[in-house]
N, C-alpha and C. Protein backbone atom coordinates (compact mmCIF):
# COMPACT_ATOMS: atom_id res chain seq x y z
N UNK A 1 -37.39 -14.59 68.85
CA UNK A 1 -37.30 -14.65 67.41
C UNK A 1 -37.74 -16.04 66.96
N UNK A 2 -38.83 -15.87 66.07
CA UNK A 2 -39.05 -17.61 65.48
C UNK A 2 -38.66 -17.64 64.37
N UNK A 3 -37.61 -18.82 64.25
CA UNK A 3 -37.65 -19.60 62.96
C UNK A 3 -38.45 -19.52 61.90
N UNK A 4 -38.17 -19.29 60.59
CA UNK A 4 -38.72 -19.74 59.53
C UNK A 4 -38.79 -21.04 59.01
N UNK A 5 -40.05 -21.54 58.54
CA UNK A 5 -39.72 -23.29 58.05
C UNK A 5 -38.63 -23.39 57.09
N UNK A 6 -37.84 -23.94 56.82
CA UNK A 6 -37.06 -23.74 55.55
C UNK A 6 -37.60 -24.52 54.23
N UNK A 7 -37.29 -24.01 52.97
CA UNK A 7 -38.01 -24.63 52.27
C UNK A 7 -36.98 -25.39 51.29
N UNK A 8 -36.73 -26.90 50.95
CA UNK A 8 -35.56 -27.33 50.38
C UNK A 8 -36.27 -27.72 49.05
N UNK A 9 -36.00 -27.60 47.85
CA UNK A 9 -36.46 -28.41 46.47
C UNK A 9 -35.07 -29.52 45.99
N UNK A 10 -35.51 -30.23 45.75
CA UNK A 10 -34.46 -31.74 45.22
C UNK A 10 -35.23 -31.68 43.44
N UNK A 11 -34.28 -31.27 42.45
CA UNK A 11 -34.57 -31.27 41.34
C UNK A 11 -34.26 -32.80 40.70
N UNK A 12 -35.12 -33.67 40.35
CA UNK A 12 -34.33 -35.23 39.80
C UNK A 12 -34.65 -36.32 40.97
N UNK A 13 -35.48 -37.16 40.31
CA UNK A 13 -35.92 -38.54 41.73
C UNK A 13 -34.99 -39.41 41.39
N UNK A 14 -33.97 -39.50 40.78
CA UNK A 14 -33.45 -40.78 40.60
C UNK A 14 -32.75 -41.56 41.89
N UNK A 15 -32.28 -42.69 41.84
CA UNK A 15 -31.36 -42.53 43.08
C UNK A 15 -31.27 -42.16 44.17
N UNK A 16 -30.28 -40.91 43.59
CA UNK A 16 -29.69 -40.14 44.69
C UNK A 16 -30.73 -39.12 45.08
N UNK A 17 -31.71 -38.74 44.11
CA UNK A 17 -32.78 -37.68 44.91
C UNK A 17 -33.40 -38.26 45.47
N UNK A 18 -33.79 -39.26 45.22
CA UNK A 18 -34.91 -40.20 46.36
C UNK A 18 -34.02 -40.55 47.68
N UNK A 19 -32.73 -40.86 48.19
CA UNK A 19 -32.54 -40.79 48.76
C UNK A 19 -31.75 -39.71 49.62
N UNK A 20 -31.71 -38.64 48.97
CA UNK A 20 -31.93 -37.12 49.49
C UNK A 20 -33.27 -37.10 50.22
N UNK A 21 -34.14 -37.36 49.43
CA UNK A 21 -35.33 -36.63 50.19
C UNK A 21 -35.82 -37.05 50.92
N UNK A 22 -35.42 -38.83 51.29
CA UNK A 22 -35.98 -39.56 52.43
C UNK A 22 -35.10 -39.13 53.08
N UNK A 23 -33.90 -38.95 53.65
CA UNK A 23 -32.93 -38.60 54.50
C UNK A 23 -33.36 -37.16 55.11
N UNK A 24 -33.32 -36.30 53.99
CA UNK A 24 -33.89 -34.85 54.58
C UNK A 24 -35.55 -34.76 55.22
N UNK A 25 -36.34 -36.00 54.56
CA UNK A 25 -37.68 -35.46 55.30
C UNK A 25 -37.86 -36.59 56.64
N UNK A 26 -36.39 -37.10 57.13
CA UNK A 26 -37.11 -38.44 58.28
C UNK A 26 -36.11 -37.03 59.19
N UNK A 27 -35.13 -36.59 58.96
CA UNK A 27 -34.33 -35.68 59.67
C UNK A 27 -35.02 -34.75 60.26
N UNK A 28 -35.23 -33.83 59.21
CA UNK A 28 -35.75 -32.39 59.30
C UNK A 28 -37.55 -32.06 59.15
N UNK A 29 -37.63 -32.70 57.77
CA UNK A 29 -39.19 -32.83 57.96
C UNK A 29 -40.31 -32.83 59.11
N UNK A 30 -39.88 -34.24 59.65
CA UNK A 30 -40.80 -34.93 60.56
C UNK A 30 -40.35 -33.95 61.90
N UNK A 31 -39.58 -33.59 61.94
CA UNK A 31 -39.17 -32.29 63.06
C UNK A 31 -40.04 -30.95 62.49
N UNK A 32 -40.78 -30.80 61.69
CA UNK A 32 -41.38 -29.32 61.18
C UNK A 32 -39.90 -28.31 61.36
N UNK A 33 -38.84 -28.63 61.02
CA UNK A 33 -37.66 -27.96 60.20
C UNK A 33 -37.60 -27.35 59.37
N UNK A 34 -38.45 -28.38 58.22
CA UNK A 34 -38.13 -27.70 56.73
C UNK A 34 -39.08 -28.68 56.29
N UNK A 35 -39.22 -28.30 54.84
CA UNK A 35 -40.50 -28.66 53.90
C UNK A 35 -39.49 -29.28 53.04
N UNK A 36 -39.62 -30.43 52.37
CA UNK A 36 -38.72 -31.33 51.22
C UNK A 36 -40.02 -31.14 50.42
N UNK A 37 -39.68 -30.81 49.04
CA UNK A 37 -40.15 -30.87 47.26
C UNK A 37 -39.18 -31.72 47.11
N UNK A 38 -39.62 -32.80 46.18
CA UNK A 38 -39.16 -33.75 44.95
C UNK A 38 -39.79 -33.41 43.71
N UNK A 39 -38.72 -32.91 42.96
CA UNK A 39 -39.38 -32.70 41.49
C UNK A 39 -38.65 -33.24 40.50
N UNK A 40 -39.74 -34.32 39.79
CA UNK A 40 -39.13 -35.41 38.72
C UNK A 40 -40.19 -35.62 37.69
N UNK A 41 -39.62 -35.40 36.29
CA UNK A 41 -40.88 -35.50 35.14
C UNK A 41 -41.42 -36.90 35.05
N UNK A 42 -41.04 -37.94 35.80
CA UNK A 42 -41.57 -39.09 36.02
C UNK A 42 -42.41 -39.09 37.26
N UNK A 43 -43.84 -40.07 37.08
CA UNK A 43 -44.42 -39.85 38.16
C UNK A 43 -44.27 -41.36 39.14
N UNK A 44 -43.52 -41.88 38.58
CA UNK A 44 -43.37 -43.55 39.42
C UNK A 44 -41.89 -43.28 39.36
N UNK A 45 -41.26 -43.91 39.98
CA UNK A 45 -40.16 -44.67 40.01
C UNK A 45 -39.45 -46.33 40.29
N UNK A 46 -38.84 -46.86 39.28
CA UNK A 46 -38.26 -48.37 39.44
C UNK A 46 -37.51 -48.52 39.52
N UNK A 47 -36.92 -49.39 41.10
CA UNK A 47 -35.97 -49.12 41.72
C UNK A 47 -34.60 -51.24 40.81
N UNK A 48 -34.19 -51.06 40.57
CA UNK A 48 -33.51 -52.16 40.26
C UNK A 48 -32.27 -52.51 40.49
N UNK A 49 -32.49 -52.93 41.95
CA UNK A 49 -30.71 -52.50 42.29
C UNK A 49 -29.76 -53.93 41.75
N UNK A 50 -30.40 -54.91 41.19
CA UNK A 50 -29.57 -56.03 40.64
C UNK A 50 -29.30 -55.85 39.01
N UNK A 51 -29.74 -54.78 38.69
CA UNK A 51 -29.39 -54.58 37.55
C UNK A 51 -28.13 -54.67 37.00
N UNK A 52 -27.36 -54.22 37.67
CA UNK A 52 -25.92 -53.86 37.09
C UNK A 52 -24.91 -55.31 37.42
């Protein structure tokens, strides 16, 4: 029996989706596991972690 690729979508890059989807595609990805989508109506992201 073979596996199906799995297919994961991450709705929102902020943050926490960006680091969803690096986590899920260094894990699973780069193993041909599963396929990571990032979907965000922004096409850049700025990361400012001294902001706060």
């Amino acid at each position: 029996m073979t596996s199906a690729l799995k297919k994961i979508v991450i709705v929102g890059g902020g943050a926490g989706g960006l680091e969803l989807a690096t986590s899920l595609g260094h894990k699973l990805g780069r193993k041909s596991k599963a396929e990571i989508t990032l979907v965000d109506r922004n096409q850049s992201h700025l990361c400012k972690p001294l902001l706060h």
